[in-house]
Every structure is written in structure tokens, then in C-alpha cells.
C-alpha atoms as a PDB file:
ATOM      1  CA  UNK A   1     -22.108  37.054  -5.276  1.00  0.00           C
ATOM      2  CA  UNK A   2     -25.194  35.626  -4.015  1.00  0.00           C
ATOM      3  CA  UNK A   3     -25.126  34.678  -0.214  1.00  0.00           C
ATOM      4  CA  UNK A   4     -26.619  31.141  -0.670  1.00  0.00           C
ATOM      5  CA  UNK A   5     -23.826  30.480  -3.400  1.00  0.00           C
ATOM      6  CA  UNK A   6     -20.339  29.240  -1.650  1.00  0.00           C
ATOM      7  CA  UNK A   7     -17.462  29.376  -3.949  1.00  0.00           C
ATOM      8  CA  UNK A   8     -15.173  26.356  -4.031  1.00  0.00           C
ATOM      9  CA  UNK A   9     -11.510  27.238  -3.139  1.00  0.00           C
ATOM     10  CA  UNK A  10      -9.343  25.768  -6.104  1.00  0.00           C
ATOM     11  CA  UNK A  11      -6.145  24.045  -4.819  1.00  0.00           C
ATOM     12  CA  UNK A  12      -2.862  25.552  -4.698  1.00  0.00           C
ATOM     13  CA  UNK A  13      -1.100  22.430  -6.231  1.00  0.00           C
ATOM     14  CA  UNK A  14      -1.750  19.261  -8.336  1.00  0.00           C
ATOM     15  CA  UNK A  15      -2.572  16.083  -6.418  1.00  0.00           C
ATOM     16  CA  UNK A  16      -0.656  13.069  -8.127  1.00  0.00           C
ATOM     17  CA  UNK A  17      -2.154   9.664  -7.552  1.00  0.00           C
ATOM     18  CA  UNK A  18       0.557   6.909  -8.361  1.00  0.00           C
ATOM     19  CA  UNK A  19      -0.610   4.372 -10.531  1.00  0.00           C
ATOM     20  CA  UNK A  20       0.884   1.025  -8.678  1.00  0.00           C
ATOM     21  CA  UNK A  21       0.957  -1.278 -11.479  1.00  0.00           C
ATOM     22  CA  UNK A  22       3.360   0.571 -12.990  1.00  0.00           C
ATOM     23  CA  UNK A  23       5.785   0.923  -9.711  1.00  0.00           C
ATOM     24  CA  UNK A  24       8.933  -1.481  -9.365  1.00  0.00           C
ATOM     25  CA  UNK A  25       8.519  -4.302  -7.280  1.00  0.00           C
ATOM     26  CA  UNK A  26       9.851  -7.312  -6.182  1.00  0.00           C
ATOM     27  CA  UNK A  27       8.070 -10.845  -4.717  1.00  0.00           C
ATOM     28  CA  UNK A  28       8.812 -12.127  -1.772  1.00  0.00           C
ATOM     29  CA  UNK A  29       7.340 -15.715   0.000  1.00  0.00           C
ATOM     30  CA  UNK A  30       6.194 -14.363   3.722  1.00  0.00           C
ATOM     31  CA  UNK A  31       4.175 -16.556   6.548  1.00  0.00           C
ATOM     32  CA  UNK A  32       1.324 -14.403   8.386  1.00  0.00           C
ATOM     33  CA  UNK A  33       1.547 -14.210  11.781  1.00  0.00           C
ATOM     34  CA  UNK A  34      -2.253 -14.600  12.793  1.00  0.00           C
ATOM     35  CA  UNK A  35      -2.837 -18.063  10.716  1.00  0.00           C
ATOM     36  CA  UNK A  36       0.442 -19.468   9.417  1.00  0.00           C
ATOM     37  CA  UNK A  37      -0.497 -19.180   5.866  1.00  0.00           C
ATOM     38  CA  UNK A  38       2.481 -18.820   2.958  1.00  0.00           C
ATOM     39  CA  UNK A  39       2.365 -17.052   0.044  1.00  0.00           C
ATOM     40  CA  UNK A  40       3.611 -14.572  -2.334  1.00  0.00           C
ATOM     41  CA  UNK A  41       3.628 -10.876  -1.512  1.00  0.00           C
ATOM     42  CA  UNK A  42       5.181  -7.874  -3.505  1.00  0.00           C
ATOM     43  CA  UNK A  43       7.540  -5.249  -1.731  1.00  0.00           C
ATOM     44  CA  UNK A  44       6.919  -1.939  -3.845  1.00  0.00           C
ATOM     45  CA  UNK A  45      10.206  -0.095  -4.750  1.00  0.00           C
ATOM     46  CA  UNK A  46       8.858   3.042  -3.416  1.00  0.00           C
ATOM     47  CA  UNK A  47      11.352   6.178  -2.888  1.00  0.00           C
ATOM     48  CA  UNK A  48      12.674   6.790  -0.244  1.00  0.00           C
ATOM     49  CA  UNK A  49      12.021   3.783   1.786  1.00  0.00           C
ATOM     50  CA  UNK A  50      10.153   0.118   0.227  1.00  0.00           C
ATOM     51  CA  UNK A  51       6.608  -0.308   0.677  1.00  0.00           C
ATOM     52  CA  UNK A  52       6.367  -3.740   2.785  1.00  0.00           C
ATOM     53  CA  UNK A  53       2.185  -4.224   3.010  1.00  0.00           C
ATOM     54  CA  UNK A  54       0.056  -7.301   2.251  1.00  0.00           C
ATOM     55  CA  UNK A  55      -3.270  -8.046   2.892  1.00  0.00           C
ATOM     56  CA  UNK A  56      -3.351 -11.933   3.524  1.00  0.00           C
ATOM     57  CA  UNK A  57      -5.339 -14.269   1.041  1.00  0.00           C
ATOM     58  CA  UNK A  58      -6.265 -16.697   3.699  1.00  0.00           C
ATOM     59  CA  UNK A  59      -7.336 -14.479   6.875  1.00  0.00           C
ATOM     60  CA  UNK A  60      -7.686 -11.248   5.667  1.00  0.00           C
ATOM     61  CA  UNK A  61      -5.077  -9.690   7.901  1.00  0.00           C
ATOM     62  CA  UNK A  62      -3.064  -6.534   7.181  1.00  0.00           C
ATOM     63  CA  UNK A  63       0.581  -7.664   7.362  1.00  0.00           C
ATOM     64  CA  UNK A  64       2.714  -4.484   7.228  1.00  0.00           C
ATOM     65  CA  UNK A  65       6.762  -4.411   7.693  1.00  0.00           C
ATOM     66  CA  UNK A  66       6.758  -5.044  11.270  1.00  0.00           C
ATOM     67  CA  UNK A  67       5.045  -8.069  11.264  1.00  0.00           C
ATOM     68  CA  UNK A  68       7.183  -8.974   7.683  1.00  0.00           C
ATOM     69  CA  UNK A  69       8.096 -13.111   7.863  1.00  0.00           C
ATOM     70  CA  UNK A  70      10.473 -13.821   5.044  1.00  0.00           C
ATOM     71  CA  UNK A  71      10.840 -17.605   4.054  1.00  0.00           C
ATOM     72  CA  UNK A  72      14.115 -18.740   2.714  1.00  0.00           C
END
């Protein structure tokens, strides 16, 4: 093996990337907490817990389960 050559170590399993389009979801009408804005947001059926996480349309903030404002 030549010394300027590094060899590349091959991984020891197969990295699967879910495709999220094709994951279960439901839609949900949430305020954000920084500007007040409503709107539509999906909660991902994700195994083993739900995937609350929405970026928001108006402000741009990250609004992740703890900060999750359902509207009746």
C-alpha cells in the first residue's frame, strides 16, 4: 500500500434515511409563541414517540413539542 494512499474504512452497517413524505401524520392548528401567528402544522407518527416540530411560516421560529400551542 502506498503511504500517501489512506484507505477508507467501509461501514459496519447500512445507514437508512427515512423518506418523510411517506411517514403517517396528522395536522394540527398551533399558535407560535414568539409572534402569535396560527396555522397548520403536521405531527409525524414516528415510532416510538410523535415527532412534534414546525418551523413557523411567519417568523421563522423553530417550534418543537415544548413550546406545542394546540387551538381547539
Amino acid at each position: 500500500m502506498n503511504p500517501t494512499t489512506t484507505a477508507k474504512p467501509k461501514p459496519s452497517q447500512t445507514i437508512v434515511v427515512p423518506d418523510f413524505e411517506q411517514i403517517p401524520f396528522q395536522t394540527d392548528h398551533i399558535t407560535c409563541p414568539k409572534c402569535g401567528k396560527v396555522q397548520s402544522a403536521k405531527i409525524l407518527h414516528t415510532w416510538p414517540k410523535y415527532k412534534y416540530l414546525h418551523q413557523c411560516v411567519d417568523c421563522g421560529f423553530k417550534i418543537t413539542k415544548t413550546d406545542w400551542k394546540s387551538i381547539e
